[in-house]
Protein backbone atom coordinates (compact mmCIF):
# COMPACT_ATOMS: atom_id res chain seq x y z
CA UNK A 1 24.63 -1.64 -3.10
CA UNK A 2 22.12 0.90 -1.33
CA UNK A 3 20.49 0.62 1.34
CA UNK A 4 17.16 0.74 0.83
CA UNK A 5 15.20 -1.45 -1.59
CA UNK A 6 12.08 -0.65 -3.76
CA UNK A 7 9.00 -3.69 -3.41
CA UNK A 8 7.33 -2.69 -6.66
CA UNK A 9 3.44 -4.30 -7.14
CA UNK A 10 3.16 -4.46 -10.81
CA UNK A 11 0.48 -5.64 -13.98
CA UNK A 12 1.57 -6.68 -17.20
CA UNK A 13 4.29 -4.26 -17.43
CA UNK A 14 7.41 -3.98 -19.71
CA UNK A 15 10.12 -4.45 -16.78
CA UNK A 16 12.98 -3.11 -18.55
CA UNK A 17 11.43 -0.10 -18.82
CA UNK A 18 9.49 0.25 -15.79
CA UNK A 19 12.69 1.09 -13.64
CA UNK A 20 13.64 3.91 -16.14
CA UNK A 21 9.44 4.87 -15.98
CA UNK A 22 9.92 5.35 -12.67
CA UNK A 23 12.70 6.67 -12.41
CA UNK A 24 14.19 4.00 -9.70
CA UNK A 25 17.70 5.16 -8.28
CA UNK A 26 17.95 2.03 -5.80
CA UNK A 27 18.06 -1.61 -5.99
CA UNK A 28 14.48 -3.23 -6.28
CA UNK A 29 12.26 -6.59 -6.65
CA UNK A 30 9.27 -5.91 -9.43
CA UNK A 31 7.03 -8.57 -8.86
CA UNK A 32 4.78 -8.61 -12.14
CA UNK A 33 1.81 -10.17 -12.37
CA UNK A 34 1.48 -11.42 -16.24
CA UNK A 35 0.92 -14.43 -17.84
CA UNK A 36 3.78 -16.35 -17.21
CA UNK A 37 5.79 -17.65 -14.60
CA UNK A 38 10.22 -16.74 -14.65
CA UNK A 39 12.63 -14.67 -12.48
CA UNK A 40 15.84 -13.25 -13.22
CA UNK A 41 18.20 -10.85 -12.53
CA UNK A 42 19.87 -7.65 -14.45
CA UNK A 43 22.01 -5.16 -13.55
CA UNK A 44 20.25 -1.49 -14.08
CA UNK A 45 21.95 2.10 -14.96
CA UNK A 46 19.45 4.88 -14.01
CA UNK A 47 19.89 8.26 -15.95
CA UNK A 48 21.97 9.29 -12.97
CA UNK A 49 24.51 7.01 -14.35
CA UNK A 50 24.58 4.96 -10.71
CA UNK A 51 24.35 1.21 -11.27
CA UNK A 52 21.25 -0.59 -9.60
CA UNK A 53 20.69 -4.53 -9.36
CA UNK A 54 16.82 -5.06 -10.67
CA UNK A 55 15.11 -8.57 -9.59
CA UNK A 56 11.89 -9.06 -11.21
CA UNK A 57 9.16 -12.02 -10.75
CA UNK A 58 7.19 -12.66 -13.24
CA UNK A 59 3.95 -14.39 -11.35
CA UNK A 60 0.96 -15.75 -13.41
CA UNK A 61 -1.42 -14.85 -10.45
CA UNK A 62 -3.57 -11.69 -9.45
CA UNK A 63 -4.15 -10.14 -6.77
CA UNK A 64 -2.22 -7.11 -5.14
CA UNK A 65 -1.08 -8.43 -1.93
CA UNK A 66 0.22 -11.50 -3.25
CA UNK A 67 2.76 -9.64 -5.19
CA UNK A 68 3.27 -7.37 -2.49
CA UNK A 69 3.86 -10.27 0.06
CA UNK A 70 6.07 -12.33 -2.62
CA UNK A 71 8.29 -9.14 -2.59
CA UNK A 72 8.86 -8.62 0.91
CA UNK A 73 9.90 -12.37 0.85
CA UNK A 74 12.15 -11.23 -1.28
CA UNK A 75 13.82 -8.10 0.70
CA UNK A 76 17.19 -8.28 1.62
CA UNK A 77 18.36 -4.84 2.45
CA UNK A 78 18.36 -2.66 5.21
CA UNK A 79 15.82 -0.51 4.53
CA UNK A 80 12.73 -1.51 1.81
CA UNK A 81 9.77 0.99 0.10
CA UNK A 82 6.56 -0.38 -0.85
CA UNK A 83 6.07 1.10 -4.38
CA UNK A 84 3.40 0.73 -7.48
CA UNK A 85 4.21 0.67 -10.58
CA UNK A 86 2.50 4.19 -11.71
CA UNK A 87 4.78 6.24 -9.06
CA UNK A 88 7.28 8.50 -10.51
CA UNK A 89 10.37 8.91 -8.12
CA UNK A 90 11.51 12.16 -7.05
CA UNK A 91 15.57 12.07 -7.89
CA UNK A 92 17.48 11.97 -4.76
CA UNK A 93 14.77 10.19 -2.90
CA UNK A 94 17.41 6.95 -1.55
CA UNK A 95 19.48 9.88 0.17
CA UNK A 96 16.18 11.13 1.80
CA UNK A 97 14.91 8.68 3.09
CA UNK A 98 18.06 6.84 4.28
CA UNK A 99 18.59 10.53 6.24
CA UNK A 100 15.21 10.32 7.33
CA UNK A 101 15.79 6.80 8.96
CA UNK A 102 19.05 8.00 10.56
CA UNK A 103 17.57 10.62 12.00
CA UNK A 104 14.61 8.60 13.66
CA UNK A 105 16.41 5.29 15.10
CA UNK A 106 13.14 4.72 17.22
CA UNK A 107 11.07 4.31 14.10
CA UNK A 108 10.26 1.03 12.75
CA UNK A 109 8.21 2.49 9.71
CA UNK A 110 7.95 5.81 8.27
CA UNK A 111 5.58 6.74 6.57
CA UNK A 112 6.47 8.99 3.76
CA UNK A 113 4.84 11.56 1.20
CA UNK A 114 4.03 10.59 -2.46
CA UNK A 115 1.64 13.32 -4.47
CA UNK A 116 -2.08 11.81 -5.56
CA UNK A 117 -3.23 12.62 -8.32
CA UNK A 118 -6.41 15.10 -8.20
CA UNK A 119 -9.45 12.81 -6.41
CA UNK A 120 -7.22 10.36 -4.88
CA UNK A 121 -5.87 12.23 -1.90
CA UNK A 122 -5.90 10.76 1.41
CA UNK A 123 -2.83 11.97 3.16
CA UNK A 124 -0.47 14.71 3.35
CA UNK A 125 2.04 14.86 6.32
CA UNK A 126 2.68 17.90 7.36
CA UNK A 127 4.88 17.04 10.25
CA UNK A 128 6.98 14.34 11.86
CA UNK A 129 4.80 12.44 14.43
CA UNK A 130 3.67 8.91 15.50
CA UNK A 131 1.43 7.09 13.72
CA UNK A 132 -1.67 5.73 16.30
CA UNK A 133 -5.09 3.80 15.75
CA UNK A 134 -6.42 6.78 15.60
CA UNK A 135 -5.07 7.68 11.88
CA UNK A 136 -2.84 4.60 10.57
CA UNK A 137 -6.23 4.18 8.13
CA UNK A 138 -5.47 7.40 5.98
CA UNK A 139 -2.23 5.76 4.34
CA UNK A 140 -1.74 3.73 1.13
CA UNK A 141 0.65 1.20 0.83
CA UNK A 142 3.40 3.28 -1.29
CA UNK A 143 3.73 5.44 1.18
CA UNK A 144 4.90 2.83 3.64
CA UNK A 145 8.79 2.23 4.40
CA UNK A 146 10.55 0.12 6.89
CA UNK A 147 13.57 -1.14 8.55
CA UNK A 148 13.24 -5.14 6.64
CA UNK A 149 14.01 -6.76 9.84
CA UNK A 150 11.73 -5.39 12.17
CA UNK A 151 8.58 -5.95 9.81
CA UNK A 152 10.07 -9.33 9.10
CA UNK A 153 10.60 -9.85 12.51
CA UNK A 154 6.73 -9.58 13.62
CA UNK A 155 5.56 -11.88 10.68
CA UNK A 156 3.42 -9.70 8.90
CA UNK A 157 1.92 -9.86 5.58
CA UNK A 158 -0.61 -8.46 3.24
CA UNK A 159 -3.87 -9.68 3.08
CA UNK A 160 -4.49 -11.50 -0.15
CA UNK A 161 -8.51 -10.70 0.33
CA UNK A 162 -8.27 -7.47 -0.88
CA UNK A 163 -7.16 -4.73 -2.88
CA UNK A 164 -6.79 -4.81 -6.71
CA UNK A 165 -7.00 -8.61 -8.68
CA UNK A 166 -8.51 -9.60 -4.73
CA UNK A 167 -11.87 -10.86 -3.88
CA UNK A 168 -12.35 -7.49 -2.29
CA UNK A 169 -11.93 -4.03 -3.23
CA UNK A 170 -9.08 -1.68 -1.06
CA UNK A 171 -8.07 -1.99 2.32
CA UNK A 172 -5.05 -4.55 2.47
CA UNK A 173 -3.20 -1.35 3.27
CA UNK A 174 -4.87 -0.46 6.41
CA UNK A 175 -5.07 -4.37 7.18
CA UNK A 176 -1.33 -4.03 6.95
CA UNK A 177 -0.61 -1.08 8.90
CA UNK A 178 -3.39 -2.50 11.14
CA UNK A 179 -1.24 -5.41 12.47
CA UNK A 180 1.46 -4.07 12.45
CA UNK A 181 0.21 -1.56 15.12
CA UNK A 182 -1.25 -4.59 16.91
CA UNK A 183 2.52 -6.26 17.09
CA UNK A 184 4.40 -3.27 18.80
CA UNK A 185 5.92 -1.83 15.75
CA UNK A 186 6.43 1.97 15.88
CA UNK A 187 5.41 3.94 13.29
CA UNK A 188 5.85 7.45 12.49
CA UNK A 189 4.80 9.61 9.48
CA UNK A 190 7.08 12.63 7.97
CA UNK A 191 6.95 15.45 5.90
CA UNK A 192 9.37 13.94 3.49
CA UNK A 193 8.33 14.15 0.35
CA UNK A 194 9.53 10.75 -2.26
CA UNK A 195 7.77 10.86 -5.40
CA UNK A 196 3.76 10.85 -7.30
CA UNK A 197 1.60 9.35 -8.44
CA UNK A 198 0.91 9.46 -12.62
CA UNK A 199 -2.66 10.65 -13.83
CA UNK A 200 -3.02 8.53 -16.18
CA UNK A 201 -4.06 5.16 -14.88
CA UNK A 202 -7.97 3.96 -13.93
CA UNK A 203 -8.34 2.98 -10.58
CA UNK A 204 -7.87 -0.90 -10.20
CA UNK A 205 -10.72 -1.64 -7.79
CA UNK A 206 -12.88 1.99 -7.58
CA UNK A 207 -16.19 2.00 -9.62
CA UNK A 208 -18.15 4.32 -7.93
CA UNK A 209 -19.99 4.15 -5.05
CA UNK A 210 -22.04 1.06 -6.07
CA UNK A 211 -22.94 -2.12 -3.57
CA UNK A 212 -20.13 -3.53 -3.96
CA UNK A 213 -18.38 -0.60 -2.57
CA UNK A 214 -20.44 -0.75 0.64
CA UNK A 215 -20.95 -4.68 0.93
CA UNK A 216 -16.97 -5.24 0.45
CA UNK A 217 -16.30 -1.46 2.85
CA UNK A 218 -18.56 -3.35 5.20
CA UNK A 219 -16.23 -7.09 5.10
CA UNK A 220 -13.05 -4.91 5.62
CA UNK A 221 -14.83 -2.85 8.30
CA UNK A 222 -15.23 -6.45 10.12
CA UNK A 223 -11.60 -7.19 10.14
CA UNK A 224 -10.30 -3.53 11.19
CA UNK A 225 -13.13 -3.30 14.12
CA UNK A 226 -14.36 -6.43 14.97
CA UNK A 227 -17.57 -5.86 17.14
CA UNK A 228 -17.19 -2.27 16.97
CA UNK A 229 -17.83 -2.54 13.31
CA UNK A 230 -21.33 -1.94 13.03
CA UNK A 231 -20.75 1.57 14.77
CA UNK A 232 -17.60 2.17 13.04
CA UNK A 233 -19.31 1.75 9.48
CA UNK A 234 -22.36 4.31 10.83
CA UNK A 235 -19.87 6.89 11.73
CA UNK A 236 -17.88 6.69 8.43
CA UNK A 237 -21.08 6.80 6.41
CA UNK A 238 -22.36 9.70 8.48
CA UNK A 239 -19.05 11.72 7.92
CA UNK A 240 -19.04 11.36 3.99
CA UNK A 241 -22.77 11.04 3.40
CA UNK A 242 -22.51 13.92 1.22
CA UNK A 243 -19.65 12.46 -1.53
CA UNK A 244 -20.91 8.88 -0.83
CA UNK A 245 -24.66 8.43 -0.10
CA UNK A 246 -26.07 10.29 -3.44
CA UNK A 247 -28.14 7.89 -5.06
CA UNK A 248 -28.75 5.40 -1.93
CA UNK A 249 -29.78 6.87 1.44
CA UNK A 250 -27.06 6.58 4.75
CA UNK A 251 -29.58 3.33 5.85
CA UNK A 252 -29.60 1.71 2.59
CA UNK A 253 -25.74 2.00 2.38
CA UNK A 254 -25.55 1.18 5.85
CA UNK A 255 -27.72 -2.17 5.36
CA UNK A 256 -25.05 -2.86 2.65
CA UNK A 257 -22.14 -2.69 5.01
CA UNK A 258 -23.67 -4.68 7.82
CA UNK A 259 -24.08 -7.24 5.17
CA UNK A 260 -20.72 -7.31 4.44
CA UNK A 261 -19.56 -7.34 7.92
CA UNK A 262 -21.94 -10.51 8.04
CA UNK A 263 -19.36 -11.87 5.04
CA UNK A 264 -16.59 -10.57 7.52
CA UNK A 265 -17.07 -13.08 9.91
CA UNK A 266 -18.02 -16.33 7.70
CA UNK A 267 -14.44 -15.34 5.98
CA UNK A 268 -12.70 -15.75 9.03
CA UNK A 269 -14.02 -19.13 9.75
């Protein structure tokens, strides 16, 4: 059995051939949202010729943090990965980043590298360092890898409000790394390299930079700031006014946001 288990967020997918697809070398739980509802259990060869046990869930529900929650529910290794269903795995990556664990026994979480396809990027570690409030926001949820009883000791799970099939476009990522910054965990990200992403695939939730982008940035803003939200959502406007704020001015996007932090607070009540 190794040590580290893939949680793989997936949408009406073939599952015997996503683990050859993506080239999974460890054991793993697809959760896959489809229309029906079963779970079972196979044994898996990868093209290695190393012999994997595969549990997949077959959910009739939507929404990624559901499946993402329903997995970690489901962890029972040592060590668990966050993955999606359009990452290719680099071959050798349950050796890396059971090293990379090893090596760190004061990190909770690492955060590792997966390529983005052209467009997408928002990280690329560079070194080995901790992981503060002032840059936990830049990582995506495959990239995140843990030690399964410290995150399931602080209780933590993905917020079912958004991210793709949710009520709200992307951010359960940050939400997640968000508390689990706010319950002592220590993170750290690495230069290790795991896997990438295919080019192939339409975003789930991205449409351009519409109001719904801004009205649903502006809910998630809400949760990650709280009262500093307002100025939070100015600055980030401000810094990417010239990608974002094309065909609406900064205020007009900005009026968008503080409506959604508005939303922000009714959805906590």
């Amino acid at each position: 059995m190794s040590r580290i288990q893939l949680l793989v967020a997936a949408v009406q997918q073939d599952t015997e051939e996503l683990p050859s697809k993506m080239n999974i070398q460890s054991d793993a739980v697809i959760v896959n949202q489809c229309d029906r509802d079963l779970t079972e259990e196979n044994d898996y060869t990868d093209r290695l010729g190393k012999s994997h046990v595969i549990k997949t869930i077959n959910k009739a529900e939507r929404g990624v943090g559901l499946s993402r929650n329903l997995a970690l529910q489901n962890a029972d290794h040592e060590l668990l990965q966050f993955i999606d269903e359009d990452i290719v795995l680099d071959d050798g990556y349950t050796a890396l980043m059971e090293n990379e664990f090893d090596s760190h026994p004061e990190a909770d979480m690492l955060l590792f590298n997966v390529k983005a396809v052209e467009g997408r990027q928002t990280y690329h570690n560079t070194d080995f360092a901790r992981v503060t409030w002032k840059n936990y926001g830049r990582y995506p949820a495959y990239a995140i890898a843990a030690r399964t009883a410290a995150l399931k000791g602080i209780n933590v799970k993905f917020s079912v409000l958004f991210g793709g099939g949710a009520k709200y476009s992307n951010g359960e990522d940050s939400l997640f790394l968000h508390d689990c910054l706010k319950k002592g965990l220590k993170i750290y990200r690495t230069g290790v390299s795991i896997g990438h992403e295919e080019s192939d695939r339409p975003s789930t939730w991205f449409t351009g930079f519409n109001d719904k982008f801004f009205f649903d940035r502006g809910v998630l803003y809400h949760f990650l700031y709280g009262a500093l939200a307002g100025a939070m959502s100015l600055r980030f406007l401000l810094v990417h006014r010239d990608e974002m704020c094309r065909e609406k001015s900064v205020w007009q996007c900005y009026r968008l946001m503080k409506k959604g932090i508005r939303q922000g607070r009714l959805e906590r009540l």
